[in-house]
Protein backbone atom coordinates (compact mmCIF):
# COMPACT_ATOMS: atom_id res chain seq x y z
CA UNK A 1 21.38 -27.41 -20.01
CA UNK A 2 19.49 -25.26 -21.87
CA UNK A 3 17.60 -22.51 -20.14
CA UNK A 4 13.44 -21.91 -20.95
CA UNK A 5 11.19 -18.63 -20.62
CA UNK A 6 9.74 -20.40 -17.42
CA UNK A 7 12.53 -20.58 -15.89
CA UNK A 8 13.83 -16.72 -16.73
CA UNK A 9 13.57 -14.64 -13.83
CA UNK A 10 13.26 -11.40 -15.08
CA UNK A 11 12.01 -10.22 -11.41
CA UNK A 12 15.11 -11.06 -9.15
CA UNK A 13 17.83 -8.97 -10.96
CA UNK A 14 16.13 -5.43 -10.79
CA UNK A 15 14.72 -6.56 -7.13
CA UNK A 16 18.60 -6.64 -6.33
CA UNK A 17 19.34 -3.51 -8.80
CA UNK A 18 17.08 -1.36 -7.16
CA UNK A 19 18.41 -2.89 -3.45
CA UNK A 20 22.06 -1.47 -4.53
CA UNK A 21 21.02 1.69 -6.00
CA UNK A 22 21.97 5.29 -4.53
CA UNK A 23 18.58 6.72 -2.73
CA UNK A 24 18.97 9.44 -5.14
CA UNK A 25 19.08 7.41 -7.89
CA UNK A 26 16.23 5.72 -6.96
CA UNK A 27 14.04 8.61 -6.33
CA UNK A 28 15.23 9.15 -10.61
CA UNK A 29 14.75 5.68 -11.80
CA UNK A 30 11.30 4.86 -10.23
CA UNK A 31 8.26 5.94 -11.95
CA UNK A 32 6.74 9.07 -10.58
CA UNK A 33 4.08 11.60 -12.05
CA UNK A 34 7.24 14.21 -12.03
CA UNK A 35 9.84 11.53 -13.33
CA UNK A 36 7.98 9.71 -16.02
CA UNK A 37 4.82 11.39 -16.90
CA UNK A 38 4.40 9.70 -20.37
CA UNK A 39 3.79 6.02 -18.20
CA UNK A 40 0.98 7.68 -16.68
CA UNK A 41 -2.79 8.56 -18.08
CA UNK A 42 -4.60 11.32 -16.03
CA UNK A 43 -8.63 10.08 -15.54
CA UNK A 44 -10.80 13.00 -14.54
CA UNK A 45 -12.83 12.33 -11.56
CA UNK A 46 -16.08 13.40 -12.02
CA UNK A 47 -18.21 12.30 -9.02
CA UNK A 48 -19.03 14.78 -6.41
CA UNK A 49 -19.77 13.11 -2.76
CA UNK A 50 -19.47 14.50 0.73
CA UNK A 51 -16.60 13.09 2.31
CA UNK A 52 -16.65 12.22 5.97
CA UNK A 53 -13.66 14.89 8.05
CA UNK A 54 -12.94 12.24 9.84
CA UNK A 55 -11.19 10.66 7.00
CA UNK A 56 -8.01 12.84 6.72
CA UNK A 57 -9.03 13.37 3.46
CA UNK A 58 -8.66 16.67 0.95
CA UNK A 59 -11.65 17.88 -0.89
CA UNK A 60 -12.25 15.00 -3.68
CA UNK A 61 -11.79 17.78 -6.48
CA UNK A 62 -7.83 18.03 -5.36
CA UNK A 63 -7.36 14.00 -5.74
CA UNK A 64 -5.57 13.59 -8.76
CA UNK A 65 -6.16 9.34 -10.36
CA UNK A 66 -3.80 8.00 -13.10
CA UNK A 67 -3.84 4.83 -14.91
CA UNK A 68 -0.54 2.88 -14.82
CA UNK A 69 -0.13 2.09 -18.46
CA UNK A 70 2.97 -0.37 -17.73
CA UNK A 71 0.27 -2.55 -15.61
CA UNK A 72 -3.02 -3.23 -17.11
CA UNK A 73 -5.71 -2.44 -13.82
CA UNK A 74 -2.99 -0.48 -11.87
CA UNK A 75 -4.32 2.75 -10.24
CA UNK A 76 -2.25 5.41 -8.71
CA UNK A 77 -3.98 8.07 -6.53
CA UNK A 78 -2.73 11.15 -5.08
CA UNK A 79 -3.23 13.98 -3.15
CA UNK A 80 -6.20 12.79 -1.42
CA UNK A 81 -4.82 13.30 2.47
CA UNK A 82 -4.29 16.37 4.52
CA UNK A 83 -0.94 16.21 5.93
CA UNK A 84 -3.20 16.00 9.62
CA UNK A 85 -5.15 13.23 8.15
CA UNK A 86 -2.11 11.20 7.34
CA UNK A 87 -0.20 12.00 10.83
CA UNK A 88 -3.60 10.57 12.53
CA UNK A 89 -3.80 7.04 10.31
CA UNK A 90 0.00 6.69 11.46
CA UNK A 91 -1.43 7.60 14.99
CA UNK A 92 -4.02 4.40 14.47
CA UNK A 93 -1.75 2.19 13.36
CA UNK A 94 0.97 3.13 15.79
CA UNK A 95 -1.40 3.63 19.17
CA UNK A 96 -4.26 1.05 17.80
CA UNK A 97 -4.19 -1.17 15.38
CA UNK A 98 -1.02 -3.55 16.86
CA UNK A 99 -2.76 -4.02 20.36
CA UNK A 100 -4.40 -7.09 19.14
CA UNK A 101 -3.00 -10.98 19.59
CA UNK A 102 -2.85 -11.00 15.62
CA UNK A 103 0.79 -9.42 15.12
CA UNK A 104 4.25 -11.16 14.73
CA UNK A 105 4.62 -10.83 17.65
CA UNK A 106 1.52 -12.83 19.16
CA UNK A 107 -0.34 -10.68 21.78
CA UNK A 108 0.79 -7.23 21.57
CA UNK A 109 -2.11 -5.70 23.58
CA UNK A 110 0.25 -3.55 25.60
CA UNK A 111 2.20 -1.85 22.85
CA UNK A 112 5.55 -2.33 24.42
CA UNK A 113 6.38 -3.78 21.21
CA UNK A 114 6.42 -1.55 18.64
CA UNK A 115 9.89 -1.03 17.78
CA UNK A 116 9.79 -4.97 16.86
CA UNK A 117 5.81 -5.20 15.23
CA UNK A 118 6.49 -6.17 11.30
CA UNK A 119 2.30 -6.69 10.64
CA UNK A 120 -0.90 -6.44 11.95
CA UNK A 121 -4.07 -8.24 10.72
CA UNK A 122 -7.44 -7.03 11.11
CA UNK A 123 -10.72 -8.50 10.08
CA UNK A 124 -10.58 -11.85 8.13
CA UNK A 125 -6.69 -12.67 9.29
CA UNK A 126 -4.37 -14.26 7.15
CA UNK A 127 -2.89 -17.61 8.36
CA UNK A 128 0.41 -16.89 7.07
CA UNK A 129 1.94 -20.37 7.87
CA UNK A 130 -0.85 -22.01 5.62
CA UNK A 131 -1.71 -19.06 2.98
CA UNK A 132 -4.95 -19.05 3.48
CA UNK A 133 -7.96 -16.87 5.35
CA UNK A 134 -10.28 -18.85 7.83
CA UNK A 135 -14.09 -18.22 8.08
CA UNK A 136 -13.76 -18.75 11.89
CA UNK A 137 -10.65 -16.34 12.44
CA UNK A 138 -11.66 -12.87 12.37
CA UNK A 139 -12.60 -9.42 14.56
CA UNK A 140 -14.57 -6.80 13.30
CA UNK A 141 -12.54 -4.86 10.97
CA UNK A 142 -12.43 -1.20 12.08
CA UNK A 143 -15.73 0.94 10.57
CA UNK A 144 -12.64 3.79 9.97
CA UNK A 145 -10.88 1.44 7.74
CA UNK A 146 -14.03 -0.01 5.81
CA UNK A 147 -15.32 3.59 5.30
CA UNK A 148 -12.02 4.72 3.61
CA UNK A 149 -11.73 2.20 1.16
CA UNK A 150 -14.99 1.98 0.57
CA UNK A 151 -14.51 5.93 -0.35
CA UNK A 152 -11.56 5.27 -2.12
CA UNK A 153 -12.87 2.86 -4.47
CA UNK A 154 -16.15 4.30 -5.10
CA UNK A 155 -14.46 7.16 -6.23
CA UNK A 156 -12.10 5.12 -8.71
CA UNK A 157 -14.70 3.07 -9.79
CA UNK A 158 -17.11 6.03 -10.79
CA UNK A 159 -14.43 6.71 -13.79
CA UNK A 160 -12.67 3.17 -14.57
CA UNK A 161 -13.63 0.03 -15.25
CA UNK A 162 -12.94 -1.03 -11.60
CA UNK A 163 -15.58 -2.95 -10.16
CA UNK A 164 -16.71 -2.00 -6.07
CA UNK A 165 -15.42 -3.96 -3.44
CA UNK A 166 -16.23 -4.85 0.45
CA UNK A 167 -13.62 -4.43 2.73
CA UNK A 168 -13.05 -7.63 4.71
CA UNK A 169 -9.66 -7.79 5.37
CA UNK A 170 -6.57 -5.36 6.59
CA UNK A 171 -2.87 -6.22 6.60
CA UNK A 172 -0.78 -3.28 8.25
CA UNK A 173 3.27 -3.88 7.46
CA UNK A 174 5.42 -1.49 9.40
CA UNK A 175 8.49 -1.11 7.65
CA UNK A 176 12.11 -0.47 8.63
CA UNK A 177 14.63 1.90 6.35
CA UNK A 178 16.17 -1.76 5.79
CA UNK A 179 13.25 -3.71 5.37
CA UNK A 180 12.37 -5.28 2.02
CA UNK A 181 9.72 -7.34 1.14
CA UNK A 182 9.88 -10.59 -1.52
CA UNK A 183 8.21 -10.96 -4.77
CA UNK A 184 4.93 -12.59 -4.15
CA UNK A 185 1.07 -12.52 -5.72
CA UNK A 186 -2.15 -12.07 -3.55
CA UNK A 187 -4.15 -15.09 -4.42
CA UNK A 188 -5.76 -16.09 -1.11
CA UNK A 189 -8.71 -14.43 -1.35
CA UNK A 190 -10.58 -17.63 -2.94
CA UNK A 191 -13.68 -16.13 -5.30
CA UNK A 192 -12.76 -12.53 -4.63
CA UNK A 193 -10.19 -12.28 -6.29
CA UNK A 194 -11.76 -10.44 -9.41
CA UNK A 195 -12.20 -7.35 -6.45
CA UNK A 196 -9.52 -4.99 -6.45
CA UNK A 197 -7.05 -4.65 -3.71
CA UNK A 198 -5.96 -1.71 -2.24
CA UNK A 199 -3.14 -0.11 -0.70
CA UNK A 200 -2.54 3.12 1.40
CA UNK A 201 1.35 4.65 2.22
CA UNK A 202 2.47 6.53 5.15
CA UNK A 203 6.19 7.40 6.23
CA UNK A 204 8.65 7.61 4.13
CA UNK A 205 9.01 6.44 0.46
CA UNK A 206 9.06 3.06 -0.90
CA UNK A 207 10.28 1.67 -4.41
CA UNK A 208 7.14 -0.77 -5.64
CA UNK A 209 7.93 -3.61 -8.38
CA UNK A 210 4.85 -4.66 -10.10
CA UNK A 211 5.83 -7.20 -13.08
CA UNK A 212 3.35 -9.98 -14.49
CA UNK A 213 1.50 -13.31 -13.80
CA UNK A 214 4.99 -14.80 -14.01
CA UNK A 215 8.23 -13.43 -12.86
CA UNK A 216 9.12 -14.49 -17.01
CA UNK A 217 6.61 -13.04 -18.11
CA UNK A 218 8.15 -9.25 -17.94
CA UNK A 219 10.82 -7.21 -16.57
CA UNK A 220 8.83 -5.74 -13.65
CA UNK A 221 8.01 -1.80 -13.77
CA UNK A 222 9.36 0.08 -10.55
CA UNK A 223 7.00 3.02 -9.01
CA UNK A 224 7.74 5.47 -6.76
CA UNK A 225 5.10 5.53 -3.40
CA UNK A 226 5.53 8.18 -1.24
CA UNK A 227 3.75 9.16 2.37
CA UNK A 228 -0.26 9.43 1.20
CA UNK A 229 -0.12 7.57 -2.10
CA UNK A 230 -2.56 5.10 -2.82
CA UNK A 231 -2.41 2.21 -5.33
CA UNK A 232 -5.41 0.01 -6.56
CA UNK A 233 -4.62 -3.20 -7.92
CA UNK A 234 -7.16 -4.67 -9.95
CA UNK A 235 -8.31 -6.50 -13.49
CA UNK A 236 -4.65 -7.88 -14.77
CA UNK A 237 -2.90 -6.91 -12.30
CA UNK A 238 -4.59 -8.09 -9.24
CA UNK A 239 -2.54 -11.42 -9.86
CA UNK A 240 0.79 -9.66 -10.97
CA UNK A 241 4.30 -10.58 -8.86
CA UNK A 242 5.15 -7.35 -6.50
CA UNK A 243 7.87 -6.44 -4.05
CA UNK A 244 9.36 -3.93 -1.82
CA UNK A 245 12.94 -3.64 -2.91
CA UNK A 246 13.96 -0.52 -0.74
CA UNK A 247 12.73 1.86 1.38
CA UNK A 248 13.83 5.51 1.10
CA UNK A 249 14.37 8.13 3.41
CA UNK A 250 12.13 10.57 1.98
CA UNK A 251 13.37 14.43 2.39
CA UNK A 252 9.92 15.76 1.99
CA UNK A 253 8.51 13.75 5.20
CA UNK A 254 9.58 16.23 7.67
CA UNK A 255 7.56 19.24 5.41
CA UNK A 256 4.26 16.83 5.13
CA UNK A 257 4.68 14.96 8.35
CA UNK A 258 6.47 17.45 11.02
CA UNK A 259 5.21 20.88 10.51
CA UNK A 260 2.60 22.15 12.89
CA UNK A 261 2.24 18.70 15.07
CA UNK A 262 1.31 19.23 18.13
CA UNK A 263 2.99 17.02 21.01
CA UNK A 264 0.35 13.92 20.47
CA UNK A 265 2.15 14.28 16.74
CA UNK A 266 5.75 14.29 17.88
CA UNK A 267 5.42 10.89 19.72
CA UNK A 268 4.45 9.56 16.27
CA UNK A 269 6.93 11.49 14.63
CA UNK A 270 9.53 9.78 16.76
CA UNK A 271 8.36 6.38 15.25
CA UNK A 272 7.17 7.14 11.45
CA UNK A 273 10.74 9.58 10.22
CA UNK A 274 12.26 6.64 9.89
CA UNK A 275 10.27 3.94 9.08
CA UNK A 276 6.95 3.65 6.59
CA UNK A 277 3.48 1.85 6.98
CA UNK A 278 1.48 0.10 4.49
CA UNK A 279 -2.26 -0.38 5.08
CA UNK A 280 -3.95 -2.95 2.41
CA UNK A 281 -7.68 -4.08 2.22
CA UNK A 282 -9.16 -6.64 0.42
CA UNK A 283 -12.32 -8.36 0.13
CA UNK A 284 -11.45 -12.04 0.82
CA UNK A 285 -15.36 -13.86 0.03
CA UNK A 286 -17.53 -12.98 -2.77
């Protein structure tokens, strides 16, 4: 039997590549600023706004915003945390964000948990049986969380063509060193789906497959996130297949994470050096 270009999967084979790979090879082979500049086109931010400190975020004229140019819409952002802002959203979404009866693990309000918690929904949450958001099914999504992406994406959309979004959904994934997630597109969000996503990374490093509408389409592009990186999905590749191959135990984590905690810190340390956490937002109604 004859084998079609619907039925190539060019996804699968560097989902398992990447799986097998060396860390240190992968740290090479992904696509970083450092590794791979040429994939990458700076875009000077321009705007100028007054950041709320409670953010964890750097001055805006530090952040440094690329265009992906292997993914038409992709966004890459760094730089924008302090190393104390990013130790305190690992503090929320260690200490707060899974006491809630949205986790895998049903109610969760005590936190004995943790060691076990795979994701947390907050606002609009995801029925994950049926694929779908309910009108009926949410909480309040946390005015912390809205007002960072809100920031965030003001700040990319001032110099791109990405449009604004409202925050109306969270999905927190807490990551093992052996956890992987499947190739998959985000296409519940019914007439939102023209908003951008975003995502936020914490912990150590993960290897990111973005590919295209189909996994025939293209041999999907890997990048390198690491603890603080932010990616925007929007435009073509808000509909794109993506996975989580491989997490990587990220020697910089103890410079950016561990120095000068104080003890609060060290209990999250104890959790986050060796694990990673993913915070995405999306706007799920128009």
């Amino acid at each position: 039997m004859s084998t079609t270009s619907d039925d190539l999967d060019l996804f699968t084979p560097l989902f398992k590549y990447f799986r097998r790979l060396p860390e240190i090879n992968c740290f090479k082979e992904a696509y970083s600023i450092e590794t791979h500049p040429t994939l990458f086109e700076h875009c000077p931010i321009t705007l100028t706004i007054d950041v709320d400190p409670s953010l964890g975020l750097q001055p805006i004229t530090t952040w440094s915003l690329y265009s992906c140019k292997f993914s038409d819409g992709l966004y890459f952002l760094s730089n924008s945390f302090t190393s104390a802002g990013q130790r305190q959203w690992i503090d929320r979404c260690i200490n707060i964000y899974p006491r809630q009866d949205k986790t895998n693990l049903g109610d969760n309000s005590n936190n004995q948990h943790l060691a076990r918690i795979r994701w947390a929904t907050l606002g609009y949450h995801y029925d994950w049986t049926n694929k779908i958001y309910k009108q009926g099914d949410h909480t309040k999504l946390p005015n912390e969380l809205a007002q960072l992406s809100e920031t965030i994406v003001k700040v990319i959309s001032s110099n791109t063509n990405c449009p604004m979004m409202q925050p109306e959904a969270a999905i927190v994934n807490y990551y093992h060193i052996n956890s992987t997630l499947c190739a998959h597109t985000d296409h519940s969000e019914y007439d939102a789906l023209t908003k951008p996503l975003i995502s936020f990374s914490f912990g150590n490093s993960a290897v990111f497959l973005i590919g295209g509408h189909t996994k025939s389409e293209c041999k999907p592009s890997p990048i390198l996130l690491r603890t603080g990186d932010i990616i925007l999905m929007t435009g073509a590749s808000r509909l794109c297949f993506h996975a989580i191959p491989r997490i990587l135990s990220d020697p910089l984590l103890n410079d950016i994470l561990y120095t000068n905690m104080d003890d609060n810190d060290k209990v999250c340390w104890s959790y986050i050096h060796d694990k990673r956490i993913n915070i995405n937002l999306r706007q799920v109604y128009a």
